[in-house]
N, C-alpha and C. Protein backbone atom coordinates (compact mmCIF):
# COMPACT_ATOMS: atom_id res chain seq x y z
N UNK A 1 -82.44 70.19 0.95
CA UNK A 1 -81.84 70.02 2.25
C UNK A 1 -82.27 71.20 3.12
N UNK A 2 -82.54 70.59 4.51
CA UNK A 2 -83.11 72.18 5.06
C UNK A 2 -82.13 72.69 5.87
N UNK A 3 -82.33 73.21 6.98
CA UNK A 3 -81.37 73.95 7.91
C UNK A 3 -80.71 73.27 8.86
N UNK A 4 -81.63 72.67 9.17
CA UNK A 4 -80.91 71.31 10.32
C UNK A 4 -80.24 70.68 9.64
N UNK A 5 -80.03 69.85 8.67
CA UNK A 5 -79.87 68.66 8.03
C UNK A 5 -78.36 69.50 7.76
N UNK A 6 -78.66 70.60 7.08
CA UNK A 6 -76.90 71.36 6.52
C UNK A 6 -76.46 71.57 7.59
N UNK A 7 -76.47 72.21 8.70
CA UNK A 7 -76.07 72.40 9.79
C UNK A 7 -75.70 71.15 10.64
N UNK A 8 -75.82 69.86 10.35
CA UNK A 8 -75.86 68.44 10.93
C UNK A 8 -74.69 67.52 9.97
N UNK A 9 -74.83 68.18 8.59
CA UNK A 9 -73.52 67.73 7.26
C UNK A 9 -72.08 68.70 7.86
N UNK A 10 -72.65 69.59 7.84
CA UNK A 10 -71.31 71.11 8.06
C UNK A 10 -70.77 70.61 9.54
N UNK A 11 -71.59 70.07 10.58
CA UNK A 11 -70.53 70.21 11.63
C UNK A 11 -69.76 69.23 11.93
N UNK A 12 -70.72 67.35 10.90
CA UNK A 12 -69.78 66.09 10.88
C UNK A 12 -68.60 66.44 10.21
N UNK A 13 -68.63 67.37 9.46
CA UNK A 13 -67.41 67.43 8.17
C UNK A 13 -66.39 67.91 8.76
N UNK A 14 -66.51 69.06 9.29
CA UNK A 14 -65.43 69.86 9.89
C UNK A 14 -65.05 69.85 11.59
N UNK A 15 -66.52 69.21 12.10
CA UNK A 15 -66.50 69.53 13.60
C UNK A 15 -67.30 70.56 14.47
N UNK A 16 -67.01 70.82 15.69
CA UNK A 16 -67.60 72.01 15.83
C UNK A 16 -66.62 73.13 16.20
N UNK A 17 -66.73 74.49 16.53
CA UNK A 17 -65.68 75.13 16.47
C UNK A 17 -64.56 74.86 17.92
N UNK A 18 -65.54 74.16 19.09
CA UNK A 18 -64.60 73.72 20.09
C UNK A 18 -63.91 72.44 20.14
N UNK A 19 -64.20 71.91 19.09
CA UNK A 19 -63.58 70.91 19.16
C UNK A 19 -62.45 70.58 19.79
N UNK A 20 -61.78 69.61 20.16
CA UNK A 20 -60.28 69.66 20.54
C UNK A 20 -60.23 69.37 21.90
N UNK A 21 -58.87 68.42 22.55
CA UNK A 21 -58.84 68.12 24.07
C UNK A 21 -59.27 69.28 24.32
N UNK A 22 -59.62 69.68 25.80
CA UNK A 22 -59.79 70.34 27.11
C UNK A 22 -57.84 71.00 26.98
N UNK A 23 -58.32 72.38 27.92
CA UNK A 23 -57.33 72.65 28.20
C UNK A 23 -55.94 72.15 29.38
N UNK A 24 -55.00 71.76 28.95
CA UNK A 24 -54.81 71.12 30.17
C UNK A 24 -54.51 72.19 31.46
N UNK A 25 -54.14 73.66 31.28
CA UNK A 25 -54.81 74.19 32.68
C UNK A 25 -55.59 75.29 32.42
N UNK A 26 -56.98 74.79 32.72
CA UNK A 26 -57.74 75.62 32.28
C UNK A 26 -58.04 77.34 33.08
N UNK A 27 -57.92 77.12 34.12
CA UNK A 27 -57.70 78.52 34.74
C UNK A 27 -56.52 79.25 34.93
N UNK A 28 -55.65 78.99 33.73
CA UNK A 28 -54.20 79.67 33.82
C UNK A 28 -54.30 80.77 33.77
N UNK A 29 -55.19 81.16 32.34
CA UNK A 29 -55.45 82.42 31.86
C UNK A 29 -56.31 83.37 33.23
N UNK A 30 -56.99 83.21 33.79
CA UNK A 30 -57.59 83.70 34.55
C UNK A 30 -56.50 83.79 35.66
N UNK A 31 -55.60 82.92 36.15
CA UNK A 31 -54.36 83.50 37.49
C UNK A 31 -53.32 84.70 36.61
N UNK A 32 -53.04 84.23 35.45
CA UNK A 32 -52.44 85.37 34.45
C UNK A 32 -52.90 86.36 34.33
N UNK A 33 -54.07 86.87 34.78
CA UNK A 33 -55.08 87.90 34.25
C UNK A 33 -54.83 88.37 35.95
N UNK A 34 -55.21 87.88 36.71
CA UNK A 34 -55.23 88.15 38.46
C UNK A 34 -53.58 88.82 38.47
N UNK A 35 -52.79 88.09 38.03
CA UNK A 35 -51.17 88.55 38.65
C UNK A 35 -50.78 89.37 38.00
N UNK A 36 -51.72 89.99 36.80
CA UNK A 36 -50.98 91.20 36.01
C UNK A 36 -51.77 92.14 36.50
N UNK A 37 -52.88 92.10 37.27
CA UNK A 37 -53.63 93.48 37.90
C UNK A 37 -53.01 93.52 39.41
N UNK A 38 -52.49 92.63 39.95
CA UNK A 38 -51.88 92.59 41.19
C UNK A 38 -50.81 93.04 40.95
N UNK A 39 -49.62 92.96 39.79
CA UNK A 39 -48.65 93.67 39.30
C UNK A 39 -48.98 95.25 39.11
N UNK A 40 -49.75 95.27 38.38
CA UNK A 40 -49.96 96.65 38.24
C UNK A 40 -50.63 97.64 39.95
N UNK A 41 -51.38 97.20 39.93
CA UNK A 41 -51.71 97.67 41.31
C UNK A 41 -50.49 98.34 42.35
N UNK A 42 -49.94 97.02 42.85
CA UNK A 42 -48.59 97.21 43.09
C UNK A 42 -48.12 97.94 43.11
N UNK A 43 -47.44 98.10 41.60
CA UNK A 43 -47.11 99.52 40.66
C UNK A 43 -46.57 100.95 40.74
N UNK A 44 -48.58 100.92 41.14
CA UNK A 44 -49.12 101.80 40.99
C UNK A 44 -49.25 102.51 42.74
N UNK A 45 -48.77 101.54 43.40
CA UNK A 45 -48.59 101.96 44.75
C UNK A 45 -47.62 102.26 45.51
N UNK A 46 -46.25 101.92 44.64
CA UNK A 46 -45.02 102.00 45.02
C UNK A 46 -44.82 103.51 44.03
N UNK A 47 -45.84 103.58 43.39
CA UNK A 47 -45.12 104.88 42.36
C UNK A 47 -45.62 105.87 43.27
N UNK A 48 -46.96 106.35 43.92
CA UNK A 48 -47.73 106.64 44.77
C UNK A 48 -46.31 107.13 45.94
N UNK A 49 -45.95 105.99 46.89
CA UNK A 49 -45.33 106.59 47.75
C UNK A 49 -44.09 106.87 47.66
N UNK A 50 -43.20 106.75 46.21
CA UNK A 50 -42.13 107.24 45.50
C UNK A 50 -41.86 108.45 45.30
N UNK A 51 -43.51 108.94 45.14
CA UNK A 51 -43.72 110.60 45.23
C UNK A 51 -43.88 110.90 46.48
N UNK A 52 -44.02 110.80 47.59
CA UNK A 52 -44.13 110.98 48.97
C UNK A 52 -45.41 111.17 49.43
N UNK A 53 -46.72 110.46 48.96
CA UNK A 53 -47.86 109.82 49.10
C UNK A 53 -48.05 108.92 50.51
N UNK A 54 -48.77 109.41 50.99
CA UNK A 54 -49.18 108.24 52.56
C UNK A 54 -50.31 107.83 51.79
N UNK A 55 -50.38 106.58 52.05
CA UNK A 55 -51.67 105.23 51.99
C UNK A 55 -52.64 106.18 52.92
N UNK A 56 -53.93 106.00 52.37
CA UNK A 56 -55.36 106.43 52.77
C UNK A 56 -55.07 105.59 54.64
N UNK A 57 -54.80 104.78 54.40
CA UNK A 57 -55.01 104.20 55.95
C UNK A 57 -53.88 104.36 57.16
N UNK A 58 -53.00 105.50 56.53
CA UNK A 58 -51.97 105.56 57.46
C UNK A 58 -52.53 107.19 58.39
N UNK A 59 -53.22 107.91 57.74
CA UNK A 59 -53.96 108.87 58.24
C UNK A 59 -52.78 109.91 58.23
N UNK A 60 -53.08 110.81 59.26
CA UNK A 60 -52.06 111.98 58.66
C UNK A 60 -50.83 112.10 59.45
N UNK A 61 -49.76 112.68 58.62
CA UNK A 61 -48.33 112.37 58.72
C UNK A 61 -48.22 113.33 60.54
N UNK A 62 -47.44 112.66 61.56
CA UNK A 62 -46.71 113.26 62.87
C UNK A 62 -46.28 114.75 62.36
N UNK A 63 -46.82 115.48 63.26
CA UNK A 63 -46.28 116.72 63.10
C UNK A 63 -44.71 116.96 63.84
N UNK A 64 -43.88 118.06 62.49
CA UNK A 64 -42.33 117.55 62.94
C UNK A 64 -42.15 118.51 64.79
N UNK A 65 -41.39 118.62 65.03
CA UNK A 65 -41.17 118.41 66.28
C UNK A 65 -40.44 119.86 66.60
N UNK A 66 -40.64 120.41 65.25
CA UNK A 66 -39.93 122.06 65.00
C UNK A 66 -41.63 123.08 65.37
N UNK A 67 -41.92 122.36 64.75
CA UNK A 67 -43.79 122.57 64.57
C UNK A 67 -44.31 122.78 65.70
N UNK A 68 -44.18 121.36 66.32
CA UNK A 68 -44.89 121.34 67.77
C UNK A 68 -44.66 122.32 68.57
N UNK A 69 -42.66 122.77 68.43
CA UNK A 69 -42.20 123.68 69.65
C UNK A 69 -43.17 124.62 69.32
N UNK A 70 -43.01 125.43 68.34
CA UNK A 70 -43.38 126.61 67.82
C UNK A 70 -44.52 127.00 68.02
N UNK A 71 -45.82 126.09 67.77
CA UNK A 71 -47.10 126.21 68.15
C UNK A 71 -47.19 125.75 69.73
N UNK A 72 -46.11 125.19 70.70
CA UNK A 72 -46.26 125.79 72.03
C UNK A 72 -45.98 126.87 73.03
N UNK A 73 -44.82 127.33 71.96
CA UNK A 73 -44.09 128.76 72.24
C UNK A 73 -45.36 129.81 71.97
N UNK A 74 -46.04 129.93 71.01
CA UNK A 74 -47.06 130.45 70.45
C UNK A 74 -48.17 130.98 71.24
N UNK A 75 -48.93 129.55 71.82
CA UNK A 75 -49.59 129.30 72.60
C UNK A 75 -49.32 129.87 73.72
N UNK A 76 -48.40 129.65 74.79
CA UNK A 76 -47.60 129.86 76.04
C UNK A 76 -47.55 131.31 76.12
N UNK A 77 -46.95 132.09 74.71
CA UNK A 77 -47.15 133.55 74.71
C UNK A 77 -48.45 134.17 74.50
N UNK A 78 -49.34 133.17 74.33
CA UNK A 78 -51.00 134.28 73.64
C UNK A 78 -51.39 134.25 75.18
N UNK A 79 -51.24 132.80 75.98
CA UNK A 79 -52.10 132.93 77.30
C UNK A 79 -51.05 133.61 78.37
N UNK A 80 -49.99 134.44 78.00
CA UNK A 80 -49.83 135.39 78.88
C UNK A 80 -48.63 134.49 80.08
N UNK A 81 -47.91 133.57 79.65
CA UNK A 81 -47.47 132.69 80.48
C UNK A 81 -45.98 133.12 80.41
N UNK A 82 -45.33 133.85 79.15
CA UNK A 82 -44.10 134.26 79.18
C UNK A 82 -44.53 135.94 78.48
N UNK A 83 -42.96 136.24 78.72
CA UNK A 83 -43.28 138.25 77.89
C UNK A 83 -43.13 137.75 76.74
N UNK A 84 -42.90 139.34 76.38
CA UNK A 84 -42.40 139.56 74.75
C UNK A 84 -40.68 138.85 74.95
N UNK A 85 -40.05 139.49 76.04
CA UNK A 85 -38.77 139.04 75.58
C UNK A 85 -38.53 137.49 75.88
N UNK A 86 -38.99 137.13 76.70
CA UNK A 86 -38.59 135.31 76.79
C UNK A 86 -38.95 134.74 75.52
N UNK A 87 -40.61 135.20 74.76
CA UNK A 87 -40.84 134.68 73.62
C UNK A 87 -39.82 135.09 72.57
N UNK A 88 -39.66 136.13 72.00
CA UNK A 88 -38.36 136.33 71.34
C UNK A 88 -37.20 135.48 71.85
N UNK A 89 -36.61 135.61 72.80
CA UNK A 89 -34.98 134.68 73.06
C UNK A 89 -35.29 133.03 72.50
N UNK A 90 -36.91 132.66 73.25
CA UNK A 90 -36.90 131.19 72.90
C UNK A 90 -37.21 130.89 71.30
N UNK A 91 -37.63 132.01 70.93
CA UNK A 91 -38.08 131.71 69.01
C UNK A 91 -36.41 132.16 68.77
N UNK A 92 -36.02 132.79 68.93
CA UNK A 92 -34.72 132.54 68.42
C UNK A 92 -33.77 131.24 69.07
N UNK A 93 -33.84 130.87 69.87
CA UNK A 93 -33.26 129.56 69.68
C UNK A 93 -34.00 128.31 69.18
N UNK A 94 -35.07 128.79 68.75
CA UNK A 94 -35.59 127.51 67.45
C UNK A 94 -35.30 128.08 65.98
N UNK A 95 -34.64 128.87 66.11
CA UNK A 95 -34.19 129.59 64.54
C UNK A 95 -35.67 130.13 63.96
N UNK A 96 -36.21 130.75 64.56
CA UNK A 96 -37.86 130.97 64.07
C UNK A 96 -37.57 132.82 64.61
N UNK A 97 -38.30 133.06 63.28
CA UNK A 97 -38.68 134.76 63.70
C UNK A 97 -40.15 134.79 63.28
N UNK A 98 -41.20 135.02 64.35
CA UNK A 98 -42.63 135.10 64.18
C UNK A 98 -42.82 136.34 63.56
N UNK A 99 -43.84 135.87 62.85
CA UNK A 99 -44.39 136.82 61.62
C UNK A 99 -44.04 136.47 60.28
N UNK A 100 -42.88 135.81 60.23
CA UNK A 100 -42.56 135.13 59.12
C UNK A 100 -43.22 133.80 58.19
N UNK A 101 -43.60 133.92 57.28
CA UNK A 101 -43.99 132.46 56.95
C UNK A 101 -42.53 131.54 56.94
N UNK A 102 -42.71 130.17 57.23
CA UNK A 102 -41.30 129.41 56.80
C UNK A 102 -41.43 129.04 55.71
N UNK A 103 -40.18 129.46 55.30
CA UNK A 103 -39.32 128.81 53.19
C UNK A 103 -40.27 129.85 52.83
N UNK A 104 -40.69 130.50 52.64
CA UNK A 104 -41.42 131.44 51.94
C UNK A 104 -42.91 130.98 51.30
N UNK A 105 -43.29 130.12 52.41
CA UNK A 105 -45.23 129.52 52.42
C UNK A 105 -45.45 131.01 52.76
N UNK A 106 -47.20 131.07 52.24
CA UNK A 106 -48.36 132.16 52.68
C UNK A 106 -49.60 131.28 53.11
């Protein structure tokens, strides 16, 4: 008996290995496979801004509004527009003493 002929006995006998109806939904596995990387993704993006993460496309966070004064008080005093003492009275009513880093940044 040669190779064909056994190979032609072996697969009437048993079949072939796909034998069997069709699946009845055959692209399940593949939407199952899609909704568990869309799950994870997800995830993985809610964990992201859980930690206080901005999305690449939101660009960079509004500067707070303590900030802004401060770097116009700043400004206003380098170009000579108020003294020393108006700049002092107005940094103290933003609770700011210049020269200081704030919270203890360098």
């Amino acid at each position: 008996m040669n190779t064909t002929a056994f190979t032609a006995t072996a697969a009437a006998a048993h079949g072939p290995p796909w034998a069997g109806p069709p699946p009845s939904a055959p692209f399940l596995g593949a939407a199952v496979l899609c909704l568990l990387l869309l799950l994870i993704a997800l995830g993985a993006f809610l964990t992201m801004r859980a930690k206080g993460h901005r999305p690449p496309w939101a660009g960079h966070a509004p500067e707070p509004p303590e900030t802004a004064a401060r770097r116009v008080l700043a400004e206003r005093f380098a170009k000579g527009d108020i003294t020393v003492e108006e700049f002092m009275e107005r940094a103290s009513a933003l609770n700011w003493d210049p020269g200081q880093s704030p919270k203890g940044r360098r």
